[in-house]
C-alpha atoms as a PDB file:
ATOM      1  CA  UNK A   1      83.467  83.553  70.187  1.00  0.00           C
ATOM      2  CA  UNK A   2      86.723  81.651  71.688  1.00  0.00           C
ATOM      3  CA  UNK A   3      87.136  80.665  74.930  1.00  0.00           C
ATOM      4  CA  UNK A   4      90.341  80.552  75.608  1.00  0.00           C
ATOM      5  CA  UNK A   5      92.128  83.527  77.264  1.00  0.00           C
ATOM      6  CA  UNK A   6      93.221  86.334  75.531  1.00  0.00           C
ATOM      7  CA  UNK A   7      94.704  89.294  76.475  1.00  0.00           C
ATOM      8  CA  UNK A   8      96.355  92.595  74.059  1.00  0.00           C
ATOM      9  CA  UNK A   9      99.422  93.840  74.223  1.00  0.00           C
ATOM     10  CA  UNK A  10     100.232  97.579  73.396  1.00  0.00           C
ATOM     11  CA  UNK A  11     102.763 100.711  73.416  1.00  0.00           C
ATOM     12  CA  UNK A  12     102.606 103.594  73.631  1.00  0.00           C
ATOM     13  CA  UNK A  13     104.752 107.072  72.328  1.00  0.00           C
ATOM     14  CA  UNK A  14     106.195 105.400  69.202  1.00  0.00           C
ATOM     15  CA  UNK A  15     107.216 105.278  66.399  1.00  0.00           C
ATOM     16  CA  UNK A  16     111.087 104.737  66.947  1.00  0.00           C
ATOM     17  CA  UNK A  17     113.509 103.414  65.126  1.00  0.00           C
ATOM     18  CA  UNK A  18     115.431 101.188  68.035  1.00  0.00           C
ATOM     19  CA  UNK A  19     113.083 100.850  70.753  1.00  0.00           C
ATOM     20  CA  UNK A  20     110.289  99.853  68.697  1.00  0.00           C
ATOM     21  CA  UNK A  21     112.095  97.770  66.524  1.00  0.00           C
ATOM     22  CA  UNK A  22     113.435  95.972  69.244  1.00  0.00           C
ATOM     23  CA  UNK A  23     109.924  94.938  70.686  1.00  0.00           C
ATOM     24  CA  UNK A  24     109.012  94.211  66.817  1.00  0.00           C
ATOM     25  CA  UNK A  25     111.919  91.748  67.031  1.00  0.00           C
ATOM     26  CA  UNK A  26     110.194  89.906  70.277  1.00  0.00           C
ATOM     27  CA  UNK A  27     107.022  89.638  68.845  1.00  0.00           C
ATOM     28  CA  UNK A  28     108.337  88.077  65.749  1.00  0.00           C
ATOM     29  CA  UNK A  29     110.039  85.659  68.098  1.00  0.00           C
ATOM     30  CA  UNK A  30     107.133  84.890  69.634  1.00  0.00           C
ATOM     31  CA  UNK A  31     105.031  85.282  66.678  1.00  0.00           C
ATOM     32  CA  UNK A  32     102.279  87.680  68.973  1.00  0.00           C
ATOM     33  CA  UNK A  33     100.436  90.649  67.806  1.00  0.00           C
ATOM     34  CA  UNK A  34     100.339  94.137  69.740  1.00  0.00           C
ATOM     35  CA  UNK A  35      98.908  97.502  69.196  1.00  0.00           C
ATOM     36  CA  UNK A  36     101.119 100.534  68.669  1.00  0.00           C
ATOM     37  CA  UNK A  37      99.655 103.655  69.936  1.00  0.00           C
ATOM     38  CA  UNK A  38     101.291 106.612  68.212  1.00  0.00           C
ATOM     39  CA  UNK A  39     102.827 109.859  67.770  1.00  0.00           C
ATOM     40  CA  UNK A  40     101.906 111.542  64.974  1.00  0.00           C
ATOM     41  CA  UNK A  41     104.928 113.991  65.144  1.00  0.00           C
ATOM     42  CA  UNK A  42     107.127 110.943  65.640  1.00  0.00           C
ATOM     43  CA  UNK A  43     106.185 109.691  62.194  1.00  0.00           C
ATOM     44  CA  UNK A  44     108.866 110.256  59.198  1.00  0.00           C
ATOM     45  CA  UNK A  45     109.805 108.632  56.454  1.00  0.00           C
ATOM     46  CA  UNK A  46     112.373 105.887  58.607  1.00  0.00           C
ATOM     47  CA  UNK A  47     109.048 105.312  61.128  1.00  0.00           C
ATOM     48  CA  UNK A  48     107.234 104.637  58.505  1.00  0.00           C
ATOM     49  CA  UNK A  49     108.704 101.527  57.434  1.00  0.00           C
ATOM     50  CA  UNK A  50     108.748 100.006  60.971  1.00  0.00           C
ATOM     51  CA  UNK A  51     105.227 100.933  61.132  1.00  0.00           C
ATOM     52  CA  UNK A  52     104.980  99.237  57.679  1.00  0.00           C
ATOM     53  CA  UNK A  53     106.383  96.078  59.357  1.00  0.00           C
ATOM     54  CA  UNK A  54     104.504  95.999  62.769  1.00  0.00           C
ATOM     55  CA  UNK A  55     101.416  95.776  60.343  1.00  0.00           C
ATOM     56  CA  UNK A  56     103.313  92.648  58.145  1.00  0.00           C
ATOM     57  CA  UNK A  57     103.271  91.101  61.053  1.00  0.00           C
ATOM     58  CA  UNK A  58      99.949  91.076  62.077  1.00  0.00           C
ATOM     59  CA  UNK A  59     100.136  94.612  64.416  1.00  0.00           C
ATOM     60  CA  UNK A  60      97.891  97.249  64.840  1.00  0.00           C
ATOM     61  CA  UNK A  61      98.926 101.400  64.408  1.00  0.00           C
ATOM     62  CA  UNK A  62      96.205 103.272  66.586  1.00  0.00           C
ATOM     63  CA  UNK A  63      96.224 106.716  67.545  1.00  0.00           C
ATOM     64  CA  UNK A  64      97.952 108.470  70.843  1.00  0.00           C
ATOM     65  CA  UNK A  65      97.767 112.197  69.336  1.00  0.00           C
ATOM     66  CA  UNK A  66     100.148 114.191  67.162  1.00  0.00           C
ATOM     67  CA  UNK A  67     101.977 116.068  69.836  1.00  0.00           C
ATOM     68  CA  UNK A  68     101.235 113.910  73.493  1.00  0.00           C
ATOM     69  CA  UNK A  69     100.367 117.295  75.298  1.00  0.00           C
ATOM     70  CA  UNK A  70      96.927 117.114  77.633  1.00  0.00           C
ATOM     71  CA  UNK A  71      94.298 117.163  75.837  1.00  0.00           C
ATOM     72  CA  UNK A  72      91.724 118.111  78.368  1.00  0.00           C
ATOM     73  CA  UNK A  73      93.208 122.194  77.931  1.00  0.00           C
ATOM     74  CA  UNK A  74      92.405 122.355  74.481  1.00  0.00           C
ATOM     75  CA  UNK A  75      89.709 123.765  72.506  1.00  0.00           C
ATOM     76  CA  UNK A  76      87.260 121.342  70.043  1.00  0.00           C
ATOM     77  CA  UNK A  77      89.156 122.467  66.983  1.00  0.00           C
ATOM     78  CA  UNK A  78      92.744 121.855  68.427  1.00  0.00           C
ATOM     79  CA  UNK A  79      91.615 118.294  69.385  1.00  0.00           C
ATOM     80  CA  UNK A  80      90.308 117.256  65.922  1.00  0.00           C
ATOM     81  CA  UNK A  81      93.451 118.583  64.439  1.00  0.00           C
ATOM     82  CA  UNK A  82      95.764 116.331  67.024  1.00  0.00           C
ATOM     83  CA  UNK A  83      93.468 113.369  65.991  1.00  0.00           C
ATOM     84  CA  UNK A  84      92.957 114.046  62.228  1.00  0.00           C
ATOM     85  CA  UNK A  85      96.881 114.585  61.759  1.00  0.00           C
ATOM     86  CA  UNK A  86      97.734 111.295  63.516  1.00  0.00           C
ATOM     87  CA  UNK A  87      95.321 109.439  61.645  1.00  0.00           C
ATOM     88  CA  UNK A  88      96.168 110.896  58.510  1.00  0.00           C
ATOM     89  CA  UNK A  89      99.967 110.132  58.752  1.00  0.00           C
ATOM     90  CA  UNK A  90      99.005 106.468  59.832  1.00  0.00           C
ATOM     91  CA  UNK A  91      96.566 105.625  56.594  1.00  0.00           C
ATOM     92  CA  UNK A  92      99.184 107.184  54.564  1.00  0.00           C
ATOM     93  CA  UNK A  93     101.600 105.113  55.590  1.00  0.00           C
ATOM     94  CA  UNK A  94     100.163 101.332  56.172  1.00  0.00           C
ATOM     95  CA  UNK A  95      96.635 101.993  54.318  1.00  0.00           C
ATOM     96  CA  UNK A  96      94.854 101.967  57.055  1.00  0.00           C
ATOM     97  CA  UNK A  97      93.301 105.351  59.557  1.00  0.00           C
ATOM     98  CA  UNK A  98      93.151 104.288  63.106  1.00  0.00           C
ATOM     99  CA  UNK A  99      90.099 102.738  65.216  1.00  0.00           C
ATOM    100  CA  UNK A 100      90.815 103.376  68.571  1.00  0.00           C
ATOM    101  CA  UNK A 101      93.057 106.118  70.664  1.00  0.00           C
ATOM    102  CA  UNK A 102      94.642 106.421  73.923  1.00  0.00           C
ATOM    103  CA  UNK A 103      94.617 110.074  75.108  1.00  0.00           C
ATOM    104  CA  UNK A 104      97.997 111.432  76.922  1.00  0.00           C
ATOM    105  CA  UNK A 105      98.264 111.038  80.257  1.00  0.00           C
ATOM    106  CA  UNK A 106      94.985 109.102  80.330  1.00  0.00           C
ATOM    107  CA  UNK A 107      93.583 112.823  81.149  1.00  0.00           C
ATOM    108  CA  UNK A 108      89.836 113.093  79.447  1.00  0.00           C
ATOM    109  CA  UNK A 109      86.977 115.307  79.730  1.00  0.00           C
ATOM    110  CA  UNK A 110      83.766 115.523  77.753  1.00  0.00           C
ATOM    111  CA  UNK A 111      85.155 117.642  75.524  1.00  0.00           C
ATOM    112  CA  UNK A 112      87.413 115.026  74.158  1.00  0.00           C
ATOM    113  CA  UNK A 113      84.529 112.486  74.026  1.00  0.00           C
ATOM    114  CA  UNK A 114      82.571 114.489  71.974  1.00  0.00           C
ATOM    115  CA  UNK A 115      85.363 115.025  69.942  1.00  0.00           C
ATOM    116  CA  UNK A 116      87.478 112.528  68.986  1.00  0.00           C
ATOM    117  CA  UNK A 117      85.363 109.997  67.425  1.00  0.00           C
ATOM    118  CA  UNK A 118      86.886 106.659  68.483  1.00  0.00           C
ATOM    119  CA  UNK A 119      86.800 104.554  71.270  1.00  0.00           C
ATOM    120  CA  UNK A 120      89.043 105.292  74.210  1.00  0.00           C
ATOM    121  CA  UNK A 121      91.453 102.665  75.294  1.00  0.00           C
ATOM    122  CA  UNK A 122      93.255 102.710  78.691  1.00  0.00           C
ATOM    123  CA  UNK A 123      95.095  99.552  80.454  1.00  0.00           C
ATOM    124  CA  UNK A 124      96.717  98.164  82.892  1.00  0.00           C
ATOM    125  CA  UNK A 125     100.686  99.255  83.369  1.00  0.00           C
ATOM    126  CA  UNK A 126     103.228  99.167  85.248  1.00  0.00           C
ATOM    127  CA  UNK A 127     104.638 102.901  85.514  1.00  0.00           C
ATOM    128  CA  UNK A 128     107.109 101.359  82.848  1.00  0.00           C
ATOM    129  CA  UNK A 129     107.975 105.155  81.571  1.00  0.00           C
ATOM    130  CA  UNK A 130     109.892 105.668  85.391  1.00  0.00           C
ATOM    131  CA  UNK A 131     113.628 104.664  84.966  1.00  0.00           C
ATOM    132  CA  UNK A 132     113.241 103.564  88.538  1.00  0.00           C
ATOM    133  CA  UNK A 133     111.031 100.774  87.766  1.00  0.00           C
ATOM    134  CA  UNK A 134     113.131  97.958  86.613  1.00  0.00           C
ATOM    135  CA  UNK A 135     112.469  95.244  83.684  1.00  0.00           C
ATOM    136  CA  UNK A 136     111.784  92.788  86.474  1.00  0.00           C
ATOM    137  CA  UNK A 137     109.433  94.810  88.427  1.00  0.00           C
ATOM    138  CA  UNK A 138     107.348  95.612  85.232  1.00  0.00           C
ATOM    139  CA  UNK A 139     107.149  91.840  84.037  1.00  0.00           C
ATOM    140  CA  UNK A 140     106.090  91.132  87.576  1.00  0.00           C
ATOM    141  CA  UNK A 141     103.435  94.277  87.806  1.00  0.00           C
ATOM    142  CA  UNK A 142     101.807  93.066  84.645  1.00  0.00           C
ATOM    143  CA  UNK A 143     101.530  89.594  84.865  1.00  0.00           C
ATOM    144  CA  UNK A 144      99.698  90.526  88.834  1.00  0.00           C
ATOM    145  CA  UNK A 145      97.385  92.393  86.766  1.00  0.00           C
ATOM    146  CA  UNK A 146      96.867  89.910  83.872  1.00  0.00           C
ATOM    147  CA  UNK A 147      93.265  88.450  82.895  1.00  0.00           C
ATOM    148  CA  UNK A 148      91.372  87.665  79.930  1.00  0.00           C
ATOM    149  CA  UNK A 149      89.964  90.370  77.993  1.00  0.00           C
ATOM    150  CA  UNK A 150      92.080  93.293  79.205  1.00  0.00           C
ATOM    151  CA  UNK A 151      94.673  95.476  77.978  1.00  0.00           C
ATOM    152  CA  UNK A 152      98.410  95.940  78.965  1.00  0.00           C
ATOM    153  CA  UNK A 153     100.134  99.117  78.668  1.00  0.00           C
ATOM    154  CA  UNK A 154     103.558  99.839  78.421  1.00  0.00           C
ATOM    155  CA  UNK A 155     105.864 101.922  76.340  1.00  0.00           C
ATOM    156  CA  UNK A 156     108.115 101.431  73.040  1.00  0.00           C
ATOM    157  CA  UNK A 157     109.843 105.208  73.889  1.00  0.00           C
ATOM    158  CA  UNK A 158     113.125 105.652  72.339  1.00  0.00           C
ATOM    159  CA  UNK A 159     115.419 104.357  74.616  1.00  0.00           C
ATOM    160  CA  UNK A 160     112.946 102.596  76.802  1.00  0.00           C
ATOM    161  CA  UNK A 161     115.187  99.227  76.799  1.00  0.00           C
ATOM    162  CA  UNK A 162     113.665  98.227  80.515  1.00  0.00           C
ATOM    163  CA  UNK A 163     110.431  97.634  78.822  1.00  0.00           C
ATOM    164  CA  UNK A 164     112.021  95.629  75.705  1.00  0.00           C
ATOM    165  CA  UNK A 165     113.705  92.919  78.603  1.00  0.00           C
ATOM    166  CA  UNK A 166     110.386  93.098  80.250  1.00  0.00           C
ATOM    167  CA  UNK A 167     108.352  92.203  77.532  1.00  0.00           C
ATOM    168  CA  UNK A 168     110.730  89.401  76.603  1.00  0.00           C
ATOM    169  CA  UNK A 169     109.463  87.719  80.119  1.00  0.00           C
ATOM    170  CA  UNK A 170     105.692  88.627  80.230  1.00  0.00           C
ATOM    171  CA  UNK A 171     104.853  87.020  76.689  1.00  0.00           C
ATOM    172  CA  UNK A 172     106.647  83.537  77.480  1.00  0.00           C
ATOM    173  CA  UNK A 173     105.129  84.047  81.061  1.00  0.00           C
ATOM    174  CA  UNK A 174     101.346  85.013  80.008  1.00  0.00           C
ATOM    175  CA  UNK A 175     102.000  81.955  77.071  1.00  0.00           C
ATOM    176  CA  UNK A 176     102.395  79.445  79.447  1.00  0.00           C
ATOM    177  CA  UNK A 177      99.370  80.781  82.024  1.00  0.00           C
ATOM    178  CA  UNK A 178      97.373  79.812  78.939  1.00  0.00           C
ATOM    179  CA  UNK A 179      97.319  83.466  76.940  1.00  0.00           C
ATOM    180  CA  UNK A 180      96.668  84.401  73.565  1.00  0.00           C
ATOM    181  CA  UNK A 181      98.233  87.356  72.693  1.00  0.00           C
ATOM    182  CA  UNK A 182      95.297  89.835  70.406  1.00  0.00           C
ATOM    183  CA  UNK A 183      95.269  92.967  68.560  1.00  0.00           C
ATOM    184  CA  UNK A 184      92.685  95.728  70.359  1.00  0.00           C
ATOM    185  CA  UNK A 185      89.908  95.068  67.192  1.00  0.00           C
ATOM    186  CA  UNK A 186      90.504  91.309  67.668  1.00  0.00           C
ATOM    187  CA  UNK A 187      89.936  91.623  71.475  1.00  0.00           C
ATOM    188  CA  UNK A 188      86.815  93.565  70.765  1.00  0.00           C
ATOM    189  CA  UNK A 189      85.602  91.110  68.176  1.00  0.00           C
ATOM    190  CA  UNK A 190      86.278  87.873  69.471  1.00  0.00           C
ATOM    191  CA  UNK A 191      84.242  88.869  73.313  1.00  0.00           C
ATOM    192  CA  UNK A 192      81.673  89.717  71.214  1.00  0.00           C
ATOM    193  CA  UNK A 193      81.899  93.707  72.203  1.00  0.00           C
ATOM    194  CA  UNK A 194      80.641  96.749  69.583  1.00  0.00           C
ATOM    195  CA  UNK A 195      83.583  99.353  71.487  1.00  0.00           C
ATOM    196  CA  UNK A 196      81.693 102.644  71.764  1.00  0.00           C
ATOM    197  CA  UNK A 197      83.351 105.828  70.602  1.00  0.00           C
ATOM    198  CA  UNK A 198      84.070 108.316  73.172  1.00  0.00           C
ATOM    199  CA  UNK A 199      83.497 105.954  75.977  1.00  0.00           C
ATOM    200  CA  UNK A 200      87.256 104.181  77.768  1.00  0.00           C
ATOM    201  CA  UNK A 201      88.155 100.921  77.813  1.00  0.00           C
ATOM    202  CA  UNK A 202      90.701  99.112  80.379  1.00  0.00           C
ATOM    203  CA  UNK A 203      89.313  95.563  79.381  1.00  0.00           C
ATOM    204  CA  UNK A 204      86.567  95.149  76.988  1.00  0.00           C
ATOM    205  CA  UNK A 205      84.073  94.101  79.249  1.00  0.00           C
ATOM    206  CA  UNK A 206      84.108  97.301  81.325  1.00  0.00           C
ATOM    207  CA  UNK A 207      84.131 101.045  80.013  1.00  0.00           C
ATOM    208  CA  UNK A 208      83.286 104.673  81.429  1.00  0.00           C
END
């Protein structure tokens, strides 16, 4: 178990092929790992490949459903089928099904935890899907909220290009508070912490 702090970075609402890229092209710069949350309906045959290189390069694809509607209205059957495609469409494409998944909205009932078989994962954010919020603001929101073993949440959205200039100032910020940037298994593994499915996660040490 390490000592040092370490934190995960992640998006959500991808794949895209310029937002997304663009953060890929920070974290190679910074050579840091992050956690891409997906769309399975945003998956074709260009996402693909930039999922293909978010996982040369040490990433993570997890699961944010197939079509990012609420979850909580739907029946058992329609919830499997939201999970199942996602996670089909991501082993398919890197070799590798998801292990954790971050519902819509954050909205989740005990249907869904019954359901979905994988550990929930939440975070803290910084409302970075509201054009209002600016790349400054976000960097600043995040790094208030920063600690070791939790989870940051923002958004690689088409077009989100706030959260790409914010990003570029939270790693070198959170790097020189004494950071390690993690994937979401790696944050789990190196605390020490078997994630539980169904149960949600904001930092490993605390779930409900």
């Amino acid at each position: 178990m390490h000592e040092d702090k370490i934190i995960a970075l992640t998006f959500d609402d991808g794949p895209g092929i310029t937002t997304t890229v663009q953060i890929l092209d920070i974290l190679q710069k910074y050579d840091v790992p992050a956690s891409f949350f997906v769309v399975g309906n945003n998956i074709s045959s260009q996402t693909e490949e930039v999922m293909r290189r978010a996982v040369s390069m040490g990433c993570e694809i997890q699961n944010h459903s197939r079509t990012h509607r609420d979850m909580t209205v739907m029946t058992a059957e329609e919830i499997t089928e939201e999970i199942r495609f996602t996670s089909d469409r991501v082993r398919e494409a890197v070799g590798k099904a998801p292990e954790f998944f971050r519902p819509p909205y954050i909205a989740v009932n005990d249907l869904m935890r019954q359901t979905v078989g994988l550990p929930f994962i939440q975070g803290v954010g910084a409302e970075d899907y509201l054009d209002e919020v600016s790349a400054q603001e976000r960097c600043d929101r995040i790094i208030a909220q920063a600690g070791d073993g939790k989870v940051i949440l923002l958004h690689d959205k088409e077009g989100n290009f706030r959260t790409v200039d914010a990003v570029e100032m939270i790693i070198p910020k959170l790097k020189a508070e004494g950071y390690r940037f993690v994937t979401i298994s790696d944050l789990f593994k190196e605390k020490g912490i078997t994630p539980k499915v169904g149960a949600m996660y904001t930092t490993v040490f605390e779930e409900w």
